[in-house]
C-alpha atoms as a PDB file:
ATOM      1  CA  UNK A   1     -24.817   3.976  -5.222  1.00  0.00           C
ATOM      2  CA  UNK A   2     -22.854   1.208  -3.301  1.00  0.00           C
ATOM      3  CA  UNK A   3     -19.455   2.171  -2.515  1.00  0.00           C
ATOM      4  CA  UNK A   4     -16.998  -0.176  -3.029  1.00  0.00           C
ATOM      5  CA  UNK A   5     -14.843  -0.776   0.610  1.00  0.00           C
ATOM      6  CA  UNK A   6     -11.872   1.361   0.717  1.00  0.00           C
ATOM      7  CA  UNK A   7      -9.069  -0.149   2.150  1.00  0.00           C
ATOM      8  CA  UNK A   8      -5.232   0.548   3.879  1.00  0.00           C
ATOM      9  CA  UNK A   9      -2.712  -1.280   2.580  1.00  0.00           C
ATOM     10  CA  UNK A  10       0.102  -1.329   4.347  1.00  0.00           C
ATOM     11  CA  UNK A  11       3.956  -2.396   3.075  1.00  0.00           C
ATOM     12  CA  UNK A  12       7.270  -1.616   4.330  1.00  0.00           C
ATOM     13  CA  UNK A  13      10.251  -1.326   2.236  1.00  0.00           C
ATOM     14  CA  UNK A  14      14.015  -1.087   2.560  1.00  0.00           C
ATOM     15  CA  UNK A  15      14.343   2.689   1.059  1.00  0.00           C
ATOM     16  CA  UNK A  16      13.473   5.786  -0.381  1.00  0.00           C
ATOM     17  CA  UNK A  17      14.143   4.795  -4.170  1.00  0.00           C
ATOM     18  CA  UNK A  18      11.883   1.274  -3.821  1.00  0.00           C
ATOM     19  CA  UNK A  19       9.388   3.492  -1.950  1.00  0.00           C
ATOM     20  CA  UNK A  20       9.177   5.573  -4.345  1.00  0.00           C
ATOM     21  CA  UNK A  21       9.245   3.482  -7.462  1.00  0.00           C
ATOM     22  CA  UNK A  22       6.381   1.459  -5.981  1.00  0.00           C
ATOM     23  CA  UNK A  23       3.936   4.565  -4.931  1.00  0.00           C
ATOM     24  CA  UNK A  24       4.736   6.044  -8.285  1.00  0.00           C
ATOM     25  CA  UNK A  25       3.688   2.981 -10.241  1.00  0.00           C
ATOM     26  CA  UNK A  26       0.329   2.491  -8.139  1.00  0.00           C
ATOM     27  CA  UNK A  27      -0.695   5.539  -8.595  1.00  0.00           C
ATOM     28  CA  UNK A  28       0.103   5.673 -12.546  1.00  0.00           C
ATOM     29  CA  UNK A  29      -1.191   2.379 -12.981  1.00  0.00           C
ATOM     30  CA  UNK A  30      -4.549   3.301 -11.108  1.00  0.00           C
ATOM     31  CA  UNK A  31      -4.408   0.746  -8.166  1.00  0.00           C
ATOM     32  CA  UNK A  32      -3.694   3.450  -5.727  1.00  0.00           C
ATOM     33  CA  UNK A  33      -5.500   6.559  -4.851  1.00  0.00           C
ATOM     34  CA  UNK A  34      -2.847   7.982  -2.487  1.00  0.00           C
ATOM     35  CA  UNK A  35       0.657   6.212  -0.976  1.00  0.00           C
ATOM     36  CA  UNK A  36       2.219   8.319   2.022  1.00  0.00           C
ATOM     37  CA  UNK A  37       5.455   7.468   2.270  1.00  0.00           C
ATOM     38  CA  UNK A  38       6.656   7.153   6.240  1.00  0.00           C
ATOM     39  CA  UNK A  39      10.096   7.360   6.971  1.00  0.00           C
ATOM     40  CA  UNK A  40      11.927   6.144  10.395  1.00  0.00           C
ATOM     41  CA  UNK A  41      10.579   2.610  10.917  1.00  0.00           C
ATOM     42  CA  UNK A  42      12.737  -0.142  13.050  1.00  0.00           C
ATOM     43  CA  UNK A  43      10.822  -2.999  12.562  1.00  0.00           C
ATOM     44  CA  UNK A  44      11.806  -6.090  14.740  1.00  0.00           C
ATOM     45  CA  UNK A  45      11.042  -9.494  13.516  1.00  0.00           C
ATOM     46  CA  UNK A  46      11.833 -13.133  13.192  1.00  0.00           C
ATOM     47  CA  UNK A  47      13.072 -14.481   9.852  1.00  0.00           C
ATOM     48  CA  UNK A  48      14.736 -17.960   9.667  1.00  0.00           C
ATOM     49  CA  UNK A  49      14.921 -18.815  13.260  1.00  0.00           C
ATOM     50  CA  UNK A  50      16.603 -15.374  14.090  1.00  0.00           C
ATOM     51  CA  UNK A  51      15.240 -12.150  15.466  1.00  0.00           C
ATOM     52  CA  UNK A  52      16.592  -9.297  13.260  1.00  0.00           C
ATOM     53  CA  UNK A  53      15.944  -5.593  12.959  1.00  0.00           C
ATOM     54  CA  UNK A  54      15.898  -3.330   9.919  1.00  0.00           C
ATOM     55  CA  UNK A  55      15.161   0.273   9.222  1.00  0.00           C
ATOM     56  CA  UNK A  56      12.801   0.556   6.939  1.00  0.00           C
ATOM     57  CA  UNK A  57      10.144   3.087   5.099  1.00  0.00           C
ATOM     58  CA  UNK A  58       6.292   1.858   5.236  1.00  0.00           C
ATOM     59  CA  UNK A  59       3.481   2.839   2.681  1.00  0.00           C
ATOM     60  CA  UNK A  60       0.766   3.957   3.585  1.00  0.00           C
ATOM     61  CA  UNK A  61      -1.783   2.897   0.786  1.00  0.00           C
ATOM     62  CA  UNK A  62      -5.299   3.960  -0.193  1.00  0.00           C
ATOM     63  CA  UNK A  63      -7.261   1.624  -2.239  1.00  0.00           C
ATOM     64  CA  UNK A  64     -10.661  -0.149  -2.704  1.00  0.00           C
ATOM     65  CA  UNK A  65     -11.368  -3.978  -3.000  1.00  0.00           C
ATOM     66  CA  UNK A  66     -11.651  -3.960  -6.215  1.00  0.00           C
ATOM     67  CA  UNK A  67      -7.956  -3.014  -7.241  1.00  0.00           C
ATOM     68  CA  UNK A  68      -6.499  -4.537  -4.294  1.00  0.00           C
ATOM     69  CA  UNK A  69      -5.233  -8.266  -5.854  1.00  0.00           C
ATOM     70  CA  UNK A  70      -3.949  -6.358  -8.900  1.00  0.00           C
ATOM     71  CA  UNK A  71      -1.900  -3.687  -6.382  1.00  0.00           C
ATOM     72  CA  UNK A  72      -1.264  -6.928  -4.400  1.00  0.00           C
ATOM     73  CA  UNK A  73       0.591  -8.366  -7.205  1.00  0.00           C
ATOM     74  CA  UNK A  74       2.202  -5.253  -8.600  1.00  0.00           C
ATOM     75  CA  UNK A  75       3.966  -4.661  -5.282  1.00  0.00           C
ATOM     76  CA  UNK A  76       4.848  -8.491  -5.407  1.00  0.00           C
ATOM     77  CA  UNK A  77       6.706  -7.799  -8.508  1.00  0.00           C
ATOM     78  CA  UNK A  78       8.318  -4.821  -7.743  1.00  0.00           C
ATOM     79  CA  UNK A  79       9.527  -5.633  -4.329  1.00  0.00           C
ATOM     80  CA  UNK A  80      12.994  -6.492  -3.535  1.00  0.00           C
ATOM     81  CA  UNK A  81      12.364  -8.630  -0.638  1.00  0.00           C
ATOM     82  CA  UNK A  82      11.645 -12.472  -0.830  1.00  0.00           C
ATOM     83  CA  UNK A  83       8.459 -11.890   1.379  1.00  0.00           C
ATOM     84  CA  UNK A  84       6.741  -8.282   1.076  1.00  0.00           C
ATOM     85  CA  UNK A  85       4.798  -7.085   3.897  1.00  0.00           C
ATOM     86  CA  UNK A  86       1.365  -6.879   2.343  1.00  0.00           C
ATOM     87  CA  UNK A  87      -1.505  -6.049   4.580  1.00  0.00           C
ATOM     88  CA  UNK A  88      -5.006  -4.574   4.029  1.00  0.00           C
ATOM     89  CA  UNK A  89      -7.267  -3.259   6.319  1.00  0.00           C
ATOM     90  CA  UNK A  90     -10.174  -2.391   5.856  1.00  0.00           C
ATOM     91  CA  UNK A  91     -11.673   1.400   6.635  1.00  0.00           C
ATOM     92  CA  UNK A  92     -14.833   0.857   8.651  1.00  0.00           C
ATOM     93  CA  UNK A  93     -15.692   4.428   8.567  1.00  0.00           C
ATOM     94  CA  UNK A  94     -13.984   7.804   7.217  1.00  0.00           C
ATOM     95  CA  UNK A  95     -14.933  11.456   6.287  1.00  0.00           C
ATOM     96  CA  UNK A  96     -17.516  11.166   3.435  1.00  0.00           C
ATOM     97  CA  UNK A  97     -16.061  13.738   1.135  1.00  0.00           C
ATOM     98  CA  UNK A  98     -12.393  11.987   1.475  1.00  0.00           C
ATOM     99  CA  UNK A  99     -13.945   8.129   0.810  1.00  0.00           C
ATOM    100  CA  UNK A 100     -16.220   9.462  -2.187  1.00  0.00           C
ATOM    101  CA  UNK A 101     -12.120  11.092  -3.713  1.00  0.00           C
ATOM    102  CA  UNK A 102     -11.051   7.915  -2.885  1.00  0.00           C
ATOM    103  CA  UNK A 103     -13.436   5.963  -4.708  1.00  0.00           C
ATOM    104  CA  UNK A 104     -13.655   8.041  -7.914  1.00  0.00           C
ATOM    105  CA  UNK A 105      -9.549   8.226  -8.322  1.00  0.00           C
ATOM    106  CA  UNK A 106      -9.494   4.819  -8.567  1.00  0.00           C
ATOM    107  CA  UNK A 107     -12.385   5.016 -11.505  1.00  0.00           C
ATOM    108  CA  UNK A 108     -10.792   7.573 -13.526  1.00  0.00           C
ATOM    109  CA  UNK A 109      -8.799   5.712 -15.287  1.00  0.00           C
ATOM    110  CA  UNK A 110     -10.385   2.275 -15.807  1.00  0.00           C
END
């Protein structure tokens, strides 16, 4: 059987609530098979000619290929900010056991 790639999505946010809200939904909705929520991030960045720093939260998400344009979108929607940080990476390698998990949460409910 071919496994579908498994992916890390990454996305910060501006608190605890939106964090929340967000892994909640991807995981209810099936796009998601885990979202760790990290607290403590000062991100630094430019955003209309200016270099600005916020404190944000960033999730952590596991996915596959397959669900990511839906999650994509999802987080779109529910995101307060004008332009989400949405980024996927993919996992080259991982512990069997954990990627076959992976895989099959994201099945369960399709």
């Amino acid at each position: 059987m071919m496994r579908k790639t498994p992916l890390i999505v990454l996305c910060t946010v501006p608190d605890r609530e939106t964090a929340e809200e967000i892994a909640n939904i991807l995981i209810a909705d099936n796009l998601a098979a885990c979202v760790n929520i990290v607290p403590g991030v000062t991100s630094v960045y430019r955003w209309e000619n200016r270099i600005e720093q916020a404190e944000e939260l960033i999730l952590v998400i596991k996915t596959g290929s397959r669900a990511y344009r839906p999650l994509q979108d999802k987080i779109t929607d529910l995101h307060p900010y004008e332009l989400p940080e949405i980024i996927a990476v993919s996992v080259e390698d991982g512990l069997p056991a954990y990627l076959d998990w992976l895989t099959q949460s994201l099945e369960r409910s399709s």
